[in-house]
Protein backbone atom coordinates (compact mmCIF):
# COMPACT_ATOMS: atom_id res chain seq x y z
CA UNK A 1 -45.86 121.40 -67.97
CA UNK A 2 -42.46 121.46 -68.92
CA UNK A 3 -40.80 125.55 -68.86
CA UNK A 4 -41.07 126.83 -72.10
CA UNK A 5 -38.26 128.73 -74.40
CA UNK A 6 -38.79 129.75 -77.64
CA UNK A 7 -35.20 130.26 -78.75
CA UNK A 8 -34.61 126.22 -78.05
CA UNK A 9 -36.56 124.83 -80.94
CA UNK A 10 -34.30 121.67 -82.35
CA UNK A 11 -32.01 119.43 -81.47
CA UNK A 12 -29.91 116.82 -82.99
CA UNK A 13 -28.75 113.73 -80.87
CA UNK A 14 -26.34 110.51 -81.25
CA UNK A 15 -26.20 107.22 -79.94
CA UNK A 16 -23.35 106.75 -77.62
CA UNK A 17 -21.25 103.72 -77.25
CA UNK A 18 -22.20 103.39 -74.13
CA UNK A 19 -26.47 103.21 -75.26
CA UNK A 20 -26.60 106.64 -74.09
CA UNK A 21 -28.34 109.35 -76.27
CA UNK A 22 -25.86 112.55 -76.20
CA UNK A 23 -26.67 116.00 -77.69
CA UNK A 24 -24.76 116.97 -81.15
CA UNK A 25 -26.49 119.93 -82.27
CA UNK A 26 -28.98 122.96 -80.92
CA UNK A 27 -30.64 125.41 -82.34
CA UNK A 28 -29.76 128.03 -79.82
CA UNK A 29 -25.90 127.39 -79.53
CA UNK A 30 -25.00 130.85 -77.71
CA UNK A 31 -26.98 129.63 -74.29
CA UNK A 32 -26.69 125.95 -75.01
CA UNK A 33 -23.02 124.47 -74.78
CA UNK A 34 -23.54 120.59 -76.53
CA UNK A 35 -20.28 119.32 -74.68
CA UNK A 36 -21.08 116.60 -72.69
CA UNK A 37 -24.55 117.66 -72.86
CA UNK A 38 -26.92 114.33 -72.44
CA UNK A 39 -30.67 113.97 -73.47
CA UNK A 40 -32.92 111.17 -71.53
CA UNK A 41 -34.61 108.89 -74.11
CA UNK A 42 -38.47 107.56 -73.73
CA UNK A 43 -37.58 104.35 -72.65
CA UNK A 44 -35.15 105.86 -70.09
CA UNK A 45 -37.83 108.32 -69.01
CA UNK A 46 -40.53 105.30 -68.44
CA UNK A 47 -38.25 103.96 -66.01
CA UNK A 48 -37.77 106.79 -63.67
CA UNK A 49 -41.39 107.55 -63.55
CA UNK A 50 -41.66 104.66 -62.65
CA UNK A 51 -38.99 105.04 -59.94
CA UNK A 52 -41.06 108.20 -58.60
CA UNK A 53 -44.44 106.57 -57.90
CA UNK A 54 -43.43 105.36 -54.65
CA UNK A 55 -42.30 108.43 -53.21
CA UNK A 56 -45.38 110.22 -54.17
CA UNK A 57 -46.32 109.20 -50.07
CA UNK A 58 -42.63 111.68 -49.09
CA UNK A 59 -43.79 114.89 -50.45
CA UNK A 60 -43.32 114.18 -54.85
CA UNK A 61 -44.24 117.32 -56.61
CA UNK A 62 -44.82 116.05 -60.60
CA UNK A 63 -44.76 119.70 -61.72
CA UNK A 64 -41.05 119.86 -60.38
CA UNK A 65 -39.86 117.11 -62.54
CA UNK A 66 -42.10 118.64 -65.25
CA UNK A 67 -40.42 121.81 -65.13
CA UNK A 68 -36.87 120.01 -64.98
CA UNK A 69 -36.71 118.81 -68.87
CA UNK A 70 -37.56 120.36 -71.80
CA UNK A 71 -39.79 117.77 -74.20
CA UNK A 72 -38.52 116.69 -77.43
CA UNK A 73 -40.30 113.95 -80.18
CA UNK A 74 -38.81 112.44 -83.34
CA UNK A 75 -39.00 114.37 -86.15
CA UNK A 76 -37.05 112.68 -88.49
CA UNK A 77 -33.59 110.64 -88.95
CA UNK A 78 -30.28 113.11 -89.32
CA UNK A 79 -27.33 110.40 -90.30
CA UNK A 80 -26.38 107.31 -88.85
CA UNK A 81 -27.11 106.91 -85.13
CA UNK A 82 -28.41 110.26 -85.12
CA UNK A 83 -31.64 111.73 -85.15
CA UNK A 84 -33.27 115.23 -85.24
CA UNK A 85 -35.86 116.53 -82.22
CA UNK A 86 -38.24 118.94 -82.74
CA UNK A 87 -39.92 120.34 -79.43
CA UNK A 88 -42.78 119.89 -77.99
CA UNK A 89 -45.32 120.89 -74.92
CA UNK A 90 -46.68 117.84 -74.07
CA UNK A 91 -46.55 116.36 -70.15
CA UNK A 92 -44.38 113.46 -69.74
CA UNK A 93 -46.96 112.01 -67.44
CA UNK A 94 -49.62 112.07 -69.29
CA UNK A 95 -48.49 112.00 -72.88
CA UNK A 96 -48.97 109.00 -74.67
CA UNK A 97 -46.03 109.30 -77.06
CA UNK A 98 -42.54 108.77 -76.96
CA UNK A 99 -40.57 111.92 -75.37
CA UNK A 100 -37.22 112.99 -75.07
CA UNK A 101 -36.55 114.78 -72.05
CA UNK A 102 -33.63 117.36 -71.90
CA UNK A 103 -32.50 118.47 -68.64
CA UNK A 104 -32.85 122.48 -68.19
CA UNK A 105 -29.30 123.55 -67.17
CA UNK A 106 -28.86 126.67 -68.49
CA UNK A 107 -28.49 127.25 -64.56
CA UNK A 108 -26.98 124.45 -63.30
CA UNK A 109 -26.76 125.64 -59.41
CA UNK A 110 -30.47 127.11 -59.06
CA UNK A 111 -32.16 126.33 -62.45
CA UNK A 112 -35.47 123.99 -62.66
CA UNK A 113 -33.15 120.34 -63.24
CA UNK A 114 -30.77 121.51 -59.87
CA UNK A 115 -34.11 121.97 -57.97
CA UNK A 116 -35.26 118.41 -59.37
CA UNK A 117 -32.02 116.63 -57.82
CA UNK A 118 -32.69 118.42 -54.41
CA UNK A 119 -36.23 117.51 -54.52
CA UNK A 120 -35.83 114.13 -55.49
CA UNK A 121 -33.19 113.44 -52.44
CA UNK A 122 -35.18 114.65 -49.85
CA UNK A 123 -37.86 112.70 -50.82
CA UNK A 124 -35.96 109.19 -51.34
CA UNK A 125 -33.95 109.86 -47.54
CA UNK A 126 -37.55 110.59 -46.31
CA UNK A 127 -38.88 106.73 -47.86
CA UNK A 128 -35.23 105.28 -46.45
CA UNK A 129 -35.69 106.72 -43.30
CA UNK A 130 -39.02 105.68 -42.91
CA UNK A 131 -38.39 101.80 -44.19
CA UNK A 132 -35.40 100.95 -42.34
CA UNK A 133 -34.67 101.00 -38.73
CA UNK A 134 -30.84 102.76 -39.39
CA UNK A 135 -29.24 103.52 -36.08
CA UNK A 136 -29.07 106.89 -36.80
CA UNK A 137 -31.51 108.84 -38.95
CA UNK A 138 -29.88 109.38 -42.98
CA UNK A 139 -29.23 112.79 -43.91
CA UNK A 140 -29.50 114.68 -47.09
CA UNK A 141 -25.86 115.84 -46.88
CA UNK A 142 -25.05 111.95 -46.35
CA UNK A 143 -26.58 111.40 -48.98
CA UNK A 144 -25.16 113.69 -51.42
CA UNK A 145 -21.56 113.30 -50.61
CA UNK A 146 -21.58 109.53 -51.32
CA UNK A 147 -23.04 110.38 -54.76
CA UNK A 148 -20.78 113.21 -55.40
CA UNK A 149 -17.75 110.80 -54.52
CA UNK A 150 -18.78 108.14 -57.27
CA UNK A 151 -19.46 110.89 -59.55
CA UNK A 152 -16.09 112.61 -58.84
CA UNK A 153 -14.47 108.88 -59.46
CA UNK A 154 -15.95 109.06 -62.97
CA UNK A 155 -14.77 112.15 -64.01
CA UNK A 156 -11.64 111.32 -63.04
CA UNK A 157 -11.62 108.74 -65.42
CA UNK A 158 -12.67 111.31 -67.94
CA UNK A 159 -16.17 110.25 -68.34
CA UNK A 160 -19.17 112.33 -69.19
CA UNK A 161 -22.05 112.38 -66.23
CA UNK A 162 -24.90 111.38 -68.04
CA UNK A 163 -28.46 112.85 -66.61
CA UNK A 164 -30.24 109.30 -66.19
CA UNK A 165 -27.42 107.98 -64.14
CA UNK A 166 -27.29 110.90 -62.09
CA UNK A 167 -31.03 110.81 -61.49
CA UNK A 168 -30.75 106.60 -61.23
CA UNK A 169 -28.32 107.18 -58.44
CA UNK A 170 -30.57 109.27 -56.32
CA UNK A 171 -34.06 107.19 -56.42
CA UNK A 172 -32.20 104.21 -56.15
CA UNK A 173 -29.52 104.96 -53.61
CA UNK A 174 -29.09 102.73 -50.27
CA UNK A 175 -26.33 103.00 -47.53
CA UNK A 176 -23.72 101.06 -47.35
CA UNK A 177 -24.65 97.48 -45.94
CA UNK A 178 -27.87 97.77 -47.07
CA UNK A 179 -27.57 97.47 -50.90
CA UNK A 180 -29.61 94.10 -50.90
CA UNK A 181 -32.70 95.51 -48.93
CA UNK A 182 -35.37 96.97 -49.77
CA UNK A 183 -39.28 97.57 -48.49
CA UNK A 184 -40.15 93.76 -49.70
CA UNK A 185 -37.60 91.98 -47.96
CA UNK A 186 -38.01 94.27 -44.38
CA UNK A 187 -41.28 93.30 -44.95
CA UNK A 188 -40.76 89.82 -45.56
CA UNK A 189 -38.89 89.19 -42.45
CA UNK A 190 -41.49 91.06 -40.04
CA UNK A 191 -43.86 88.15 -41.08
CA UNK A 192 -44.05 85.26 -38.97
CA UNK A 193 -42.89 82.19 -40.11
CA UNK A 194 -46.12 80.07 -40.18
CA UNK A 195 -46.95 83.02 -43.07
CA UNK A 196 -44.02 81.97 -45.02
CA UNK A 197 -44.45 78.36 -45.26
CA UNK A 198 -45.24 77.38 -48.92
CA UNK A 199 -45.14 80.42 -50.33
CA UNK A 200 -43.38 80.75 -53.74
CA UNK A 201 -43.22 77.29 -53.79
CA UNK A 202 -43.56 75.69 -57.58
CA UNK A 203 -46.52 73.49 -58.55
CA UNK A 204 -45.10 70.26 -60.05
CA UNK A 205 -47.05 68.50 -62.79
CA UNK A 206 -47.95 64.79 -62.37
CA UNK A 207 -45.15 63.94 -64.77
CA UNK A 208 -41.97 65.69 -62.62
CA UNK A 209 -43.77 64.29 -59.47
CA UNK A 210 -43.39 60.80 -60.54
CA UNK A 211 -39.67 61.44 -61.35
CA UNK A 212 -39.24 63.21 -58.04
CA UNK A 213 -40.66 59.83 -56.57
CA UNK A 214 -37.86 57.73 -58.04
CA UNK A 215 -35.20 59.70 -57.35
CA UNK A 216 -33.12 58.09 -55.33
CA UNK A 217 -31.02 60.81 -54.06
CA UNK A 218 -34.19 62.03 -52.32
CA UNK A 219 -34.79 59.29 -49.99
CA UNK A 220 -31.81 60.19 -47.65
CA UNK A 221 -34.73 62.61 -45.75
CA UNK A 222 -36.49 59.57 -45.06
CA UNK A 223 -34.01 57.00 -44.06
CA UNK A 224 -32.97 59.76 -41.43
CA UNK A 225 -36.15 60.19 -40.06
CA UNK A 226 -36.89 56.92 -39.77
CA UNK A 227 -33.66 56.22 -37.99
CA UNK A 228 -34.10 59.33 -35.32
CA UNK A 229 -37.74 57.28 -34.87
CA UNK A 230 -36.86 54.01 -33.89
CA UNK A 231 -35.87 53.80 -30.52
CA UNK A 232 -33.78 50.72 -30.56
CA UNK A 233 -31.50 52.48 -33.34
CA UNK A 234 -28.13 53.60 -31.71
CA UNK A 235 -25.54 56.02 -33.50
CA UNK A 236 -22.13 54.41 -33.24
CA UNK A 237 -18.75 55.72 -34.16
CA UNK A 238 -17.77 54.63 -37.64
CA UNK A 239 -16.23 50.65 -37.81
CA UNK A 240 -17.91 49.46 -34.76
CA UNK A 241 -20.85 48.23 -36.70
CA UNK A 242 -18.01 46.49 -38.62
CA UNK A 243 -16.50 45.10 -35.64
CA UNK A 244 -19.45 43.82 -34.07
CA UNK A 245 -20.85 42.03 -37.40
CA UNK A 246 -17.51 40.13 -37.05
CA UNK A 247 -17.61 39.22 -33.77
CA UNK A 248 -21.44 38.00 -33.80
CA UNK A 249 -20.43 36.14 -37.28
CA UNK A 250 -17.33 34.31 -34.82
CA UNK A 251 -19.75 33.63 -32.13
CA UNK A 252 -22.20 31.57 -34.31
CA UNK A 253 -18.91 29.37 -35.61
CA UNK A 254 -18.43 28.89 -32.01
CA UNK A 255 -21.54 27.73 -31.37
CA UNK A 256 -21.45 25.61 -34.23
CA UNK A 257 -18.20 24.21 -33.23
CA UNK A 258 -19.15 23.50 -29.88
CA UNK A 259 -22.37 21.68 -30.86
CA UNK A 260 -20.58 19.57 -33.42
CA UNK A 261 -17.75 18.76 -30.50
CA UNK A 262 -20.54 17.74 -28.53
CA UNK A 263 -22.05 15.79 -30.72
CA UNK A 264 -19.41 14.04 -31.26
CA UNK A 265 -18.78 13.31 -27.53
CA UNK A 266 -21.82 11.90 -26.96
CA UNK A 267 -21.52 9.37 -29.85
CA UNK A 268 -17.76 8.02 -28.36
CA UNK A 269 -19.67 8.10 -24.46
CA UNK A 270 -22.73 5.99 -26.20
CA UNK A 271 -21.75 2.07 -24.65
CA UNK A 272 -22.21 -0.64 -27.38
CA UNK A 273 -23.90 -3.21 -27.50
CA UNK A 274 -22.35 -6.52 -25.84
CA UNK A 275 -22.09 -8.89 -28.43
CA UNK A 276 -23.54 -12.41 -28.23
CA UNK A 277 -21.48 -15.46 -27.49
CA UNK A 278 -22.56 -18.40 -30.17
């Protein structure tokens, strides 16, 4: 259950430019300061519960997270891109309708949403750690200074940190050189590869088979293999083929020659007949 104040009733939010819901308005202005103050929408929220499922097996404690937003629903449309909030108590676990979740920051360096970031890093260096085979084990403090260096970066650039970037950067952080792994692939690649073969393969109709079948830039496979089977088939640089077409074509004239030559030979050696005296 999310902490409770009963000062923080309302709330009215806008739609960003950048598709980001951003707080315009409070009810309790004196604690709450609305600049640069960001709201998590439902959709938004889906998603990182999702995110958190798998590191339920590192130590996840729900009733952290809980106690890290205060819950907001609809209550009704303010202006154009706006809407107002009107609090709630429901659980974003187990509620069934669409929540906004503010982050509690009234204390930003020991307050409930502070306590969510630390408890959410320890937990995703604990799932890294236990995934990958890094030379050296990650740390925490690793961790958070390469996030604090991309966040610094953007407020350089005078943009506002929004609360489900900063929370997307944690659960789905990776070292550097490792940004295209994850537990599927490392587990991919410890299966042999007799496991592999076929797998995610398409199934062809009888229609795109036939096709396949007369497509002639397919048949290369074969000719090859058929070539690498015949013994009496002998890889030759390129032209002596050539060469030694020609030379078998000038050996057959030859032959020809010579048989018509001797042809002709024997005819002029052939005696003739004695002719008769009258």
């Amino acid at each position: 259950m999310a902490k409770s104040s009963v000062i923080l009733d309302w709330c009215i939010v806008r739609l960003g430019s950048d598709h980001n819901w951003w707080v315009d308005e409070v009810s309790d202005p004196v604690r709450w300061d609305v600049d640069g103050l960001s709201i998590i929408d439902p959709r938004q929220m889906a998603h990182l519960i999702e995110l958190v499922e798998p590191l339920r097996d590192y130590g996840f404690d729900q009733e952290i997270m809980e106690a890290a937003f205060i819950p907001f629903r609809i209550e009704k449309e303010a202006a154009k891109k706006k809407v107002r909030l009107r609090r709630v108590k429901d659980s974003f676990f187990e509620s069934e309708e669409k929540l906004f979740a503010l982050p509690d920051i009234l204390d930003e360096e020991n307050g409930p949403y502070a306590d969510l970031l630390d408890h959410l890093t320890r937990c995703r260096v604990k799932m890294l750690n236990d995934l990958f085979a890094f030379v050296s084990k990650l740390t925490v403090d690793e961790v958070e200074d390469e996030i604090r260096e991309d966040q610094n970066a953007e407020f350089a650039e005078g943009k506002s940190l929004h609360a489900f970037n900063e929370l997307s950067a944690i659960l789905d952080f990776m070292p550097a050189g490792w940004e295209n792994e994850d537990g599927e692939d490392a587990a991919r690649k410890s299966k042999p590869e007799a496991d592999l073969d076929g797998e995610d393969l398409p199934e062809l109709d009888e229609k795109e088979e036939e096709a396949l079948k007369g497509d002639q830039s397919l048949t290369w496979d074969e000719e090859d293999k058929d070539k690498e089977e015949d013994p009496a088939a002998v890889n030759l640089p390129d032209g002596e083929d050539d060469d030694d077409e020609e030379e078998e074509e000038e050996s057959d004239d030859d032959d020809d020659d010579e048989s018509e030559d001797g042809e002709k030979s024997a005819k002029s050696a052939k005696p003739r007949p004695k002719s008769r005296r009258r």
